[in-house]
C-alpha atoms as a PDB file:
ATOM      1  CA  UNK A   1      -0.221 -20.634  -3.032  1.00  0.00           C
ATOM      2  CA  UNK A   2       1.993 -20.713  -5.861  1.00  0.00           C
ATOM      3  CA  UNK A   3       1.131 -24.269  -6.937  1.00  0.00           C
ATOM      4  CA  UNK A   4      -2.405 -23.059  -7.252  1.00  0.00           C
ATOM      5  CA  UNK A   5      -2.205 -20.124  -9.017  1.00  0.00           C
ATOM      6  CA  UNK A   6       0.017 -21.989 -11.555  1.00  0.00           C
ATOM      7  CA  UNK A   7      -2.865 -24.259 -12.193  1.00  0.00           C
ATOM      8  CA  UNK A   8      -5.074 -21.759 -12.733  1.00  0.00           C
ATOM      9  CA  UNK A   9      -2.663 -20.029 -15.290  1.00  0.00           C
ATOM     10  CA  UNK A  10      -2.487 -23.373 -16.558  1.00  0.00           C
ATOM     11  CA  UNK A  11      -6.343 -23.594 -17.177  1.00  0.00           C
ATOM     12  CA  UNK A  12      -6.345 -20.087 -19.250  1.00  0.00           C
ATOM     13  CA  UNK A  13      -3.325 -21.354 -21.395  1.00  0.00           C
ATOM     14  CA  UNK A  14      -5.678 -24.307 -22.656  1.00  0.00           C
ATOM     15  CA  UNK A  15      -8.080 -21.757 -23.484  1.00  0.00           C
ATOM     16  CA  UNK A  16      -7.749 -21.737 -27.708  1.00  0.00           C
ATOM     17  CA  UNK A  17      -7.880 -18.090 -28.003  1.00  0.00           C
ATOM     18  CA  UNK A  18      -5.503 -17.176 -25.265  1.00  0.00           C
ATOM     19  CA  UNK A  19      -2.657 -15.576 -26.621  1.00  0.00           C
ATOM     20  CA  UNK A  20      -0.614 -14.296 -23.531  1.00  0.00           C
ATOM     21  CA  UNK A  21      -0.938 -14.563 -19.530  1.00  0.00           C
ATOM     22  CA  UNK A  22       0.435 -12.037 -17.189  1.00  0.00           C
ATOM     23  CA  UNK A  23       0.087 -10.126 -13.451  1.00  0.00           C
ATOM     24  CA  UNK A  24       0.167  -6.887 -13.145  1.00  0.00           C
ATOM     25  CA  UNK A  25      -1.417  -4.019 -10.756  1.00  0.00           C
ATOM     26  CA  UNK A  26       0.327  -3.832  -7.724  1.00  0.00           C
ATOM     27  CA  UNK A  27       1.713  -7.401  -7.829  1.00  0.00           C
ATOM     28  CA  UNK A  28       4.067  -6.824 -10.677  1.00  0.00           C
ATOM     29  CA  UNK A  29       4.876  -3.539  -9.733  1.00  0.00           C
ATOM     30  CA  UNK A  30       5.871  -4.594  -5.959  1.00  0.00           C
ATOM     31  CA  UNK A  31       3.632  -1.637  -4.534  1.00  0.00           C
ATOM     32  CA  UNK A  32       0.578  -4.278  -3.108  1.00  0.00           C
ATOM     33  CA  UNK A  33      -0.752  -4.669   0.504  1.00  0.00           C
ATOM     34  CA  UNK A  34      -3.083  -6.667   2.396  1.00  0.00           C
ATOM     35  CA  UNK A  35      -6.257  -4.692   0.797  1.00  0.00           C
ATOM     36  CA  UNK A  36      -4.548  -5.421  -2.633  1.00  0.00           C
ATOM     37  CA  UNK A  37      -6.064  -8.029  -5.008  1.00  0.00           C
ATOM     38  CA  UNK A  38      -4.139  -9.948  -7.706  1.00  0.00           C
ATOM     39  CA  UNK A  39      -4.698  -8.456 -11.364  1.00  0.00           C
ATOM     40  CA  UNK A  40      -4.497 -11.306 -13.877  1.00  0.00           C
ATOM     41  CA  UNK A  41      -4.235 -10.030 -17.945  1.00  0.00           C
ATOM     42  CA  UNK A  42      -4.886 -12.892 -20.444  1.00  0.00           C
ATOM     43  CA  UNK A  43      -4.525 -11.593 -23.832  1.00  0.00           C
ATOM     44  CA  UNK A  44      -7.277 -13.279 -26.213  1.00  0.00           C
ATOM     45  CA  UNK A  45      -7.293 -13.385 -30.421  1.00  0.00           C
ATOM     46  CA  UNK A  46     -11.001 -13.679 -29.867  1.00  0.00           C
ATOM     47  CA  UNK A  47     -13.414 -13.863 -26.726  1.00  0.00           C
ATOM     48  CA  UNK A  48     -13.410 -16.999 -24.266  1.00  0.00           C
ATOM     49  CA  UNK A  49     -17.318 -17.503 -23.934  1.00  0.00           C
ATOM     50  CA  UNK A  50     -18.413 -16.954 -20.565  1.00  0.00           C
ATOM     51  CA  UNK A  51     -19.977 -20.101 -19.732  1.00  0.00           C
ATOM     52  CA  UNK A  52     -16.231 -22.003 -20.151  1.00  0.00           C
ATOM     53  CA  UNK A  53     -15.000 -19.171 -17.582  1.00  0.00           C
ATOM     54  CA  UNK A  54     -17.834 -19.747 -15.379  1.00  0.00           C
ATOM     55  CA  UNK A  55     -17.584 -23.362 -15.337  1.00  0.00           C
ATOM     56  CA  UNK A  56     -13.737 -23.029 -14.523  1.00  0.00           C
ATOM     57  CA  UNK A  57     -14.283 -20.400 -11.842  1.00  0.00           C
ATOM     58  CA  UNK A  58     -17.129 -22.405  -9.754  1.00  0.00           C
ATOM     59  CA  UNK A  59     -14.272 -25.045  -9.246  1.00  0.00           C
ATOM     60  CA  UNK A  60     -12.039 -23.277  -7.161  1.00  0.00           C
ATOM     61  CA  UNK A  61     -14.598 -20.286  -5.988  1.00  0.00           C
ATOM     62  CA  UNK A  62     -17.105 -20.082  -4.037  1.00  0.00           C
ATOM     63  CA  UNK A  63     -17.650 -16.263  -4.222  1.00  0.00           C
ATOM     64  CA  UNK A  64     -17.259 -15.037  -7.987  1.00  0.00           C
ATOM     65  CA  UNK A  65     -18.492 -12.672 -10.375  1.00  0.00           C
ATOM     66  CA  UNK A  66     -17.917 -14.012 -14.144  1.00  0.00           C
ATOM     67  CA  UNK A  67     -18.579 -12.028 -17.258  1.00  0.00           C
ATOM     68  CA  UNK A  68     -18.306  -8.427 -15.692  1.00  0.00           C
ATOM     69  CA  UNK A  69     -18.208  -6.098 -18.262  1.00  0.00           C
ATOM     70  CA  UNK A  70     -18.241  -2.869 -15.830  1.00  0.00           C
ATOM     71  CA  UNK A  71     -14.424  -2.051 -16.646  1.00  0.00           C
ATOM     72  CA  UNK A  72     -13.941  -3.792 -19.763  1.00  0.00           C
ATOM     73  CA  UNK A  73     -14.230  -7.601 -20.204  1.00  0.00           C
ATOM     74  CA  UNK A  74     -13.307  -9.497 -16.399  1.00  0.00           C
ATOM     75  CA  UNK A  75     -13.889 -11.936 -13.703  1.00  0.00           C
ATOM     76  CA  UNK A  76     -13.184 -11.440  -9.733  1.00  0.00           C
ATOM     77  CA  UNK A  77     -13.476 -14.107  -7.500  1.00  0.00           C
ATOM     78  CA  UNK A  78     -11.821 -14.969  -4.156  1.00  0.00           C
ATOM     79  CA  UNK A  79      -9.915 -18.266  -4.771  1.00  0.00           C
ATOM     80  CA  UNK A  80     -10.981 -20.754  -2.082  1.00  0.00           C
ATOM     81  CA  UNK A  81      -7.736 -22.927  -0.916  1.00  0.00           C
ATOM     82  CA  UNK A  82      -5.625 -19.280  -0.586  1.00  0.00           C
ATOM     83  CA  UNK A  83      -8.015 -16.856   0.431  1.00  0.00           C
ATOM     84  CA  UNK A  84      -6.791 -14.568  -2.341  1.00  0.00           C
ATOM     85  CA  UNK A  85      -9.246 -12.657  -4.638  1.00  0.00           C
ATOM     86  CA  UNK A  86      -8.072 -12.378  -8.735  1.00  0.00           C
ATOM     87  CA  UNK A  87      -9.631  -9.549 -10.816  1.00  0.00           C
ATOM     88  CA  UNK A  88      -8.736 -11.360 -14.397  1.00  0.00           C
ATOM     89  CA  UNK A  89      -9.283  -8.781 -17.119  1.00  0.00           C
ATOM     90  CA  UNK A  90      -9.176 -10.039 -20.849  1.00  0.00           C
ATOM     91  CA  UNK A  91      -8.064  -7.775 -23.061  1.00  0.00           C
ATOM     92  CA  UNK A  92      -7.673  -8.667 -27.030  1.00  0.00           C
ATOM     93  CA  UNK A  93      -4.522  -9.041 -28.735  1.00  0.00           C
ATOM     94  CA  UNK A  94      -5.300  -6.403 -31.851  1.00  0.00           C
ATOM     95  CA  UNK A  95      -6.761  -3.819 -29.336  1.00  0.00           C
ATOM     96  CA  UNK A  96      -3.664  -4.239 -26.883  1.00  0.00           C
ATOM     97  CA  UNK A  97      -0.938  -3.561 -30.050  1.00  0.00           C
ATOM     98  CA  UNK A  98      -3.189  -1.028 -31.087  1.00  0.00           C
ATOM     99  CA  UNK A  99      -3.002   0.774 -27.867  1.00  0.00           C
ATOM    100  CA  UNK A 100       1.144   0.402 -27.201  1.00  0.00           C
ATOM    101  CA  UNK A 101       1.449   2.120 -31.051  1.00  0.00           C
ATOM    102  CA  UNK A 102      -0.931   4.980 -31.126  1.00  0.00           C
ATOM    103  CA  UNK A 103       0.807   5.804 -27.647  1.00  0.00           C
ATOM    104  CA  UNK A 104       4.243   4.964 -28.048  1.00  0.00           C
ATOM    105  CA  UNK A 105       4.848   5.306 -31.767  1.00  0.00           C
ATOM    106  CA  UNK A 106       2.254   7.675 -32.930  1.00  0.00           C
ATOM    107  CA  UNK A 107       2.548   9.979 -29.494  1.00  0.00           C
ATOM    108  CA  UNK A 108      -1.287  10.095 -28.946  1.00  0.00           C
ATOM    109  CA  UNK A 109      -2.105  12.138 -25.849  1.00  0.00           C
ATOM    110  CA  UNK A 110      -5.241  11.703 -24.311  1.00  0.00           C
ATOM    111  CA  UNK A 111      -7.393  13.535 -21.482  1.00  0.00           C
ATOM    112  CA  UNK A 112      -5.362  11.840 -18.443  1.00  0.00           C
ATOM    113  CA  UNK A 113      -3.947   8.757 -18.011  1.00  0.00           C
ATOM    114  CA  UNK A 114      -1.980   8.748 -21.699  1.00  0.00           C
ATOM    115  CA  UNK A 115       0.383   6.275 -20.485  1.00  0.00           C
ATOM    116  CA  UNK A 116      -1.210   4.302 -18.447  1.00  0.00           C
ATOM    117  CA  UNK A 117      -1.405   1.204 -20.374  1.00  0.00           C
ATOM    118  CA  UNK A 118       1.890   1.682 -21.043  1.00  0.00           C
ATOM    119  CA  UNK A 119       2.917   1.679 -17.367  1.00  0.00           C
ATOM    120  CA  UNK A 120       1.062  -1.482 -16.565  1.00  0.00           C
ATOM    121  CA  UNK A 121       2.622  -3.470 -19.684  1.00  0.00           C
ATOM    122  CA  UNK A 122       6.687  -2.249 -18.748  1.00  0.00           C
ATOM    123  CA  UNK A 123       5.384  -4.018 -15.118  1.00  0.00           C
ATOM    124  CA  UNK A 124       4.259  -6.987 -16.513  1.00  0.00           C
ATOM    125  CA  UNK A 125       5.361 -10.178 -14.832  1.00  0.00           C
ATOM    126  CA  UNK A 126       5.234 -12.322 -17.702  1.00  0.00           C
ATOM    127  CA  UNK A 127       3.634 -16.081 -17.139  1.00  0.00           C
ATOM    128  CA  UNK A 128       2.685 -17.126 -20.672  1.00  0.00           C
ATOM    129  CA  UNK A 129       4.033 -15.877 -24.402  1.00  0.00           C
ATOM    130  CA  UNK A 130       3.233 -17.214 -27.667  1.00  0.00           C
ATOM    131  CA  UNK A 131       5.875 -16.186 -29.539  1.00  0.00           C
ATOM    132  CA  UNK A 132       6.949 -13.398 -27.074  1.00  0.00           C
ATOM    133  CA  UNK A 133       4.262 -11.764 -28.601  1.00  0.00           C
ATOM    134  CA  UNK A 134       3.920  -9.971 -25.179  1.00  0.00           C
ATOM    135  CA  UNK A 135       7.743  -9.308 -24.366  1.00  0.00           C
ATOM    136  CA  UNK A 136       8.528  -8.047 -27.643  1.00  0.00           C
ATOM    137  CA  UNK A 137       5.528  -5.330 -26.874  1.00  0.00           C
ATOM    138  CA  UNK A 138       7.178  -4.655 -23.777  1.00  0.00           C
ATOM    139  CA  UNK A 139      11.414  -4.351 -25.081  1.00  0.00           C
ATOM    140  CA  UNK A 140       9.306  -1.543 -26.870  1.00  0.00           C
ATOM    141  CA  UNK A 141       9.608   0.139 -23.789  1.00  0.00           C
ATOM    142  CA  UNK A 142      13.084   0.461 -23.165  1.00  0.00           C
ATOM    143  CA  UNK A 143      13.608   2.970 -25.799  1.00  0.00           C
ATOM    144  CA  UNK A 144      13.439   6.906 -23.729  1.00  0.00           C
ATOM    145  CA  UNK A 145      10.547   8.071 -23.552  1.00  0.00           C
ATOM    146  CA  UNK A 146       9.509   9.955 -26.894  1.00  0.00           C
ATOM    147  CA  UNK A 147       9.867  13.694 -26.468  1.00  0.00           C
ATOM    148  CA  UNK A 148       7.174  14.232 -29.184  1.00  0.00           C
ATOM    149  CA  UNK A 149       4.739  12.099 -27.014  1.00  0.00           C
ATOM    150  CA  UNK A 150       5.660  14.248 -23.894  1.00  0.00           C
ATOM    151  CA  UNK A 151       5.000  17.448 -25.531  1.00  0.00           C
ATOM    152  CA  UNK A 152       2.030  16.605 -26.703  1.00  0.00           C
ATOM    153  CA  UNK A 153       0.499  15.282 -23.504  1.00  0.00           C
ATOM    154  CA  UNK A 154       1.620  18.521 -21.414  1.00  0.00           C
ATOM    155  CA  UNK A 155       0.091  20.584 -24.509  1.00  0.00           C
ATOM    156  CA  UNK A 156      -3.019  18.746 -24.475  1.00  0.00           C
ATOM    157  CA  UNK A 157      -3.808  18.674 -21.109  1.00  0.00           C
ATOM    158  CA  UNK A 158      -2.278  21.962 -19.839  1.00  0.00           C
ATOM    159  CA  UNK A 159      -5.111  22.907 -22.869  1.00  0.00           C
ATOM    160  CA  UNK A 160      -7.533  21.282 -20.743  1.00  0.00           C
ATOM    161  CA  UNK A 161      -6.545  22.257 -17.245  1.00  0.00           C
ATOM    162  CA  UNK A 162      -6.816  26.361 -18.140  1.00  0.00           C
ATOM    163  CA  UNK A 163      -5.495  27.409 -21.617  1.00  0.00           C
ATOM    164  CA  UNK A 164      -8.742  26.403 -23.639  1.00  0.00           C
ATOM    165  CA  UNK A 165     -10.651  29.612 -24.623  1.00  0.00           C
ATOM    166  CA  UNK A 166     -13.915  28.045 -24.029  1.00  0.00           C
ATOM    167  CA  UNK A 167     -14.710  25.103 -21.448  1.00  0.00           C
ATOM    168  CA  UNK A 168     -10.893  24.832 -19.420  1.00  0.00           C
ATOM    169  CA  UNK A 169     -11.623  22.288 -16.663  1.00  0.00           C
ATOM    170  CA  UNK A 170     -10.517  25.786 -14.330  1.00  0.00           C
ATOM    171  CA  UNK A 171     -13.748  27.479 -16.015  1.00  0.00           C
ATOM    172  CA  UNK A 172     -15.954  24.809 -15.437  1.00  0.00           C
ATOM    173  CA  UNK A 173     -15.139  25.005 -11.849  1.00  0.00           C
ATOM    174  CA  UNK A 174     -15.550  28.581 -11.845  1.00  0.00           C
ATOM    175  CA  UNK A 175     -19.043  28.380 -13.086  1.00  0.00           C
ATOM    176  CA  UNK A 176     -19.751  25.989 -10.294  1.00  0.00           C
ATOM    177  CA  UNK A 177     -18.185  27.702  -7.253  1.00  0.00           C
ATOM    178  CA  UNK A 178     -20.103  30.992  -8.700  1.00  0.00           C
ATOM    179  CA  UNK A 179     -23.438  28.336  -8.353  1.00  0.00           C
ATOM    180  CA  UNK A 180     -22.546  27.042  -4.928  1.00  0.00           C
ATOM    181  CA  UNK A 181     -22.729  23.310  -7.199  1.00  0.00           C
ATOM    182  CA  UNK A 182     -20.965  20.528  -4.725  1.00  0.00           C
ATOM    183  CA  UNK A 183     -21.231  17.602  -7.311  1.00  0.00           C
ATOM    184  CA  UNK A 184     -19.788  19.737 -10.068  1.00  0.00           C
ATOM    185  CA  UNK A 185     -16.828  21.158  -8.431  1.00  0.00           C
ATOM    186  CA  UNK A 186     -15.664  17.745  -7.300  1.00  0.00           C
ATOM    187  CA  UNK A 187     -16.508  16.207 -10.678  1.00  0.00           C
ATOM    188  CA  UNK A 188     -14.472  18.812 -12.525  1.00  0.00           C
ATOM    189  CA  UNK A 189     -11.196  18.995  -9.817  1.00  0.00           C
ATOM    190  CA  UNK A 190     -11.449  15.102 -10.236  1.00  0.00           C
ATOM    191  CA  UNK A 191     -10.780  15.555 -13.880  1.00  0.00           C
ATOM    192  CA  UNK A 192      -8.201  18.812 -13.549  1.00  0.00           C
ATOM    193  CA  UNK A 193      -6.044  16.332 -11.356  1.00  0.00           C
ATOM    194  CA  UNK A 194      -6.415  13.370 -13.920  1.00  0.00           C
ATOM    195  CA  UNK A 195      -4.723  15.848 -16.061  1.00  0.00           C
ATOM    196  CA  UNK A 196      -2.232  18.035 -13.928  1.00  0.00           C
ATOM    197  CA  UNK A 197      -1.173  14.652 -13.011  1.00  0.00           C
ATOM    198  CA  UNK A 198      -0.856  13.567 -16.742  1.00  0.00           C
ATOM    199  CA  UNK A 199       1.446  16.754 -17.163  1.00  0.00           C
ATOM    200  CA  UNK A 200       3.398  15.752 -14.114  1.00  0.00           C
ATOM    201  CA  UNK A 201       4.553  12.344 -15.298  1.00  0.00           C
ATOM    202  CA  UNK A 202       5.254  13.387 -18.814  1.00  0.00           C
ATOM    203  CA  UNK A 203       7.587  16.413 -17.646  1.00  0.00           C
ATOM    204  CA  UNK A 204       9.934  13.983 -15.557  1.00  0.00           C
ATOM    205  CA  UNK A 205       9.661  11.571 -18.715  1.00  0.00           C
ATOM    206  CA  UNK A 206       7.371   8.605 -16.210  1.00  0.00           C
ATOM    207  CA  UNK A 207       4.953   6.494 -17.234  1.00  0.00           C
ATOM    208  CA  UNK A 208       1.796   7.568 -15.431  1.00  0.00           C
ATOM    209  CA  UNK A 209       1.297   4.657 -12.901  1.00  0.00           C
ATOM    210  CA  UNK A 210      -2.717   4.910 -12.763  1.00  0.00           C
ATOM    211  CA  UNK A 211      -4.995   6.474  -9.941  1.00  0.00           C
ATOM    212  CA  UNK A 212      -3.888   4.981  -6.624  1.00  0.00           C
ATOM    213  CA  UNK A 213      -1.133   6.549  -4.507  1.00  0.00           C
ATOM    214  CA  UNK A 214      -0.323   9.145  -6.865  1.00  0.00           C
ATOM    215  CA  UNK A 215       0.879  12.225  -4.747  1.00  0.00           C
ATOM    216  CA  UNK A 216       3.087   9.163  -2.829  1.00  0.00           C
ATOM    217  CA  UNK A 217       4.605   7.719  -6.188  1.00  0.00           C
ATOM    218  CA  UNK A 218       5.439  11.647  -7.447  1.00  0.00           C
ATOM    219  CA  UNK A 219       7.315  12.829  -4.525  1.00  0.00           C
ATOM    220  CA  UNK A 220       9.016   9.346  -4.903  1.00  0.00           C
ATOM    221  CA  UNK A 221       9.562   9.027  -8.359  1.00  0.00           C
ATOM    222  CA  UNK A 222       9.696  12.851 -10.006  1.00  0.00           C
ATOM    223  CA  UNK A 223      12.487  15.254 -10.043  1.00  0.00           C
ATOM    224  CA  UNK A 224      10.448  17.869 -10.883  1.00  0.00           C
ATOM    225  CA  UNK A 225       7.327  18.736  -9.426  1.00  0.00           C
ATOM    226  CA  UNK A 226       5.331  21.872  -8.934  1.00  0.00           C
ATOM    227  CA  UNK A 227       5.965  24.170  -5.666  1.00  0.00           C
ATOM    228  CA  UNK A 228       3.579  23.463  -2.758  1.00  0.00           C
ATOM    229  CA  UNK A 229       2.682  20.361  -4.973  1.00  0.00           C
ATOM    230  CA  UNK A 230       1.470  17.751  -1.989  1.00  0.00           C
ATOM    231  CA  UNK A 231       0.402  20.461  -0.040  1.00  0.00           C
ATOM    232  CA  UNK A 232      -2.143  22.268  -2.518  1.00  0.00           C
ATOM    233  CA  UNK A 233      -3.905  19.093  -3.353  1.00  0.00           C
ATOM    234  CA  UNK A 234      -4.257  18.149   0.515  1.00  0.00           C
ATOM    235  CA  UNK A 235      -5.877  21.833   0.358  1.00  0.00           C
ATOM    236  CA  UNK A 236      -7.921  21.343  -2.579  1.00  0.00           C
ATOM    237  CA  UNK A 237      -9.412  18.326  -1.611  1.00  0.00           C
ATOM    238  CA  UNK A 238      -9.651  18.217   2.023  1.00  0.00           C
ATOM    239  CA  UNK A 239      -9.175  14.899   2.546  1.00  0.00           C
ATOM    240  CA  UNK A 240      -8.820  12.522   4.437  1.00  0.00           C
ATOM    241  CA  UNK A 241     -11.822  12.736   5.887  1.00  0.00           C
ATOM    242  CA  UNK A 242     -12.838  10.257   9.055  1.00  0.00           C
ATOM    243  CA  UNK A 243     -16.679  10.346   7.706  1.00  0.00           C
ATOM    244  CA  UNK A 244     -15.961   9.878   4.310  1.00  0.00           C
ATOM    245  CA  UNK A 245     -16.977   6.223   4.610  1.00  0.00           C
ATOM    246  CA  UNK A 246     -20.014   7.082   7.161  1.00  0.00           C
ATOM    247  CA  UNK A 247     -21.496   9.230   4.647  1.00  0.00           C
ATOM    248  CA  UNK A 248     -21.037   7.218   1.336  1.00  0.00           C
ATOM    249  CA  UNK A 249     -22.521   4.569   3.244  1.00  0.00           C
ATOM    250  CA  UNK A 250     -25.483   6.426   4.253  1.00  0.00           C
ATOM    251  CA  UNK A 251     -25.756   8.316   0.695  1.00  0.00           C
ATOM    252  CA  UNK A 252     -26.169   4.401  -0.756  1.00  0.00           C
ATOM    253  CA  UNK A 253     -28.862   2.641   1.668  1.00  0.00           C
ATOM    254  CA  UNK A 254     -30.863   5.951   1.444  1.00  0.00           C
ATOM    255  CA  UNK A 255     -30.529   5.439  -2.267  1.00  0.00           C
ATOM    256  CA  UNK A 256     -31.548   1.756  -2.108  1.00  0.00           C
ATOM    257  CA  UNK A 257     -34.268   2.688   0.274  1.00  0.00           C
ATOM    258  CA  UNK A 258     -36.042   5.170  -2.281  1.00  0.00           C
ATOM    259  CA  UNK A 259     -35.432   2.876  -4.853  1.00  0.00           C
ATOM    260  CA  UNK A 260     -37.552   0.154  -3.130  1.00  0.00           C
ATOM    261  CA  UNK A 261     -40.278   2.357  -2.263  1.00  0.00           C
ATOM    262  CA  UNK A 262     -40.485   4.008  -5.894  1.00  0.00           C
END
């Protein structure tokens, strides 16, 4: 498998514009299982055109998706001779630097997730480095964790969560309990998490490690966490549920089913 992948790394390093190659996700970060796919970053001064990818990613795939722009610029496809799917996102250069210094060096909070980005680029398995562009990003890293950055994440988002005089996340759901409103109460507790969990990782002084396995990675990881913390999200959400995927299911080919009448 390794051979493989290290001629398709090889392919995106003779790209022109490709700056910097590396895996991430769960790979890098040694948390991956069989569901898990491998998350490729190749770092671009300016954008590969699609029909180059494309013409690369019928050679070894068979079942592809090229020039996804759903989550940002991407392509997934399930390598043939491994059986492995890549999701390879690529992200440009200025944007990238841009992100690590209004985060790290500027101590820009934001509504959730404010160090995500940051998480995934300490993780990095490096494969590819023009001028350790990349790993001098990432030695940025090992400084501690800025205490103005962590104050202004828990201020921001504890703002969010309740303390806002107009429009808290808490009020929002408030309004919608008071309606009996399904879709908004879940849509608002999604985003109250996004941010208690924001709060959570700054106060311990973590980089926020994304949206999967979160109440797992905080009882690992953090030395402080709230009283009742696991147990009051279990509450609050009520999951998991053994129909969840029954009724999503459902929910979609009824969907598809009015849509082909309309």
């Amino acid at each position: 498998m390794k051979e493989i992948l290290d001629k398709i790394f090889d392919k995106y390093k003779s790209f022109s514009q490709v700056r910097a190659i590396a895996i991430g996700g769960s790979t890098s970060a040694k948390t991956n299982d069989d569901t898990s796919d491998t998350d490729v970053y190749v770092f671009v001064e300016s954008d590969i055109p699609v029909s180059e990818r494309l013409n690369f990613v019928k050679q070894i795939s068979s079942n592809f998706e090229v020039g996804g722009e759903y989550f940002g610029s991407g392509d997934e496809f399930f390598v043939d001779n491994i059986e492995k799917q890549l999701d390879v996102m690529f992200w440009n250069v200025n944007w990238f630097e841009s992100v690590v210094e209004n985060t790290w060096i500027r101590h820009y909070p934001s509504n959730g997730y404010s160090t995500c980005f940051l998480y995934t680029l300490k993780n990095f398995e490096i494969i590819y480095d023009t001028n350790n562009w990349l790993k001098n990003l990432q030695n940025l890293l090992k400084e501690e964790y800025p205490e103005e950055l962590q104050k202004n994440i828990i201020k921001r988002n504890m703002m969010l969560m309740r303390e806002k005089p107009f429009a808290s996340y808490y009020e929002q759901i408030e309004k919608a309990v008071k309606r009996g409103d399904v879709v908004s109460i879940n849509h608002r507790i999604s985003a109250f998490l996004t941010s208690y969990f924001d709060v959570i990782f700054a106060l311990n002084k973590l980089l926020h490690p994304g949206e999967k396995r979160l109440v797992k990675y905080a009882k690992d990881n953090c030395k402080i966490l709230p009283e009742n913390f696991a147990v009051n999200i279990e509450k609050l959400l009520n999951q998991p549920n053994k129909d969840t995927l029954v009724i999503l299911n459902k929910m979609y080919e009824n969907l598809l089913k009015f849509i082909s009448e309309y």
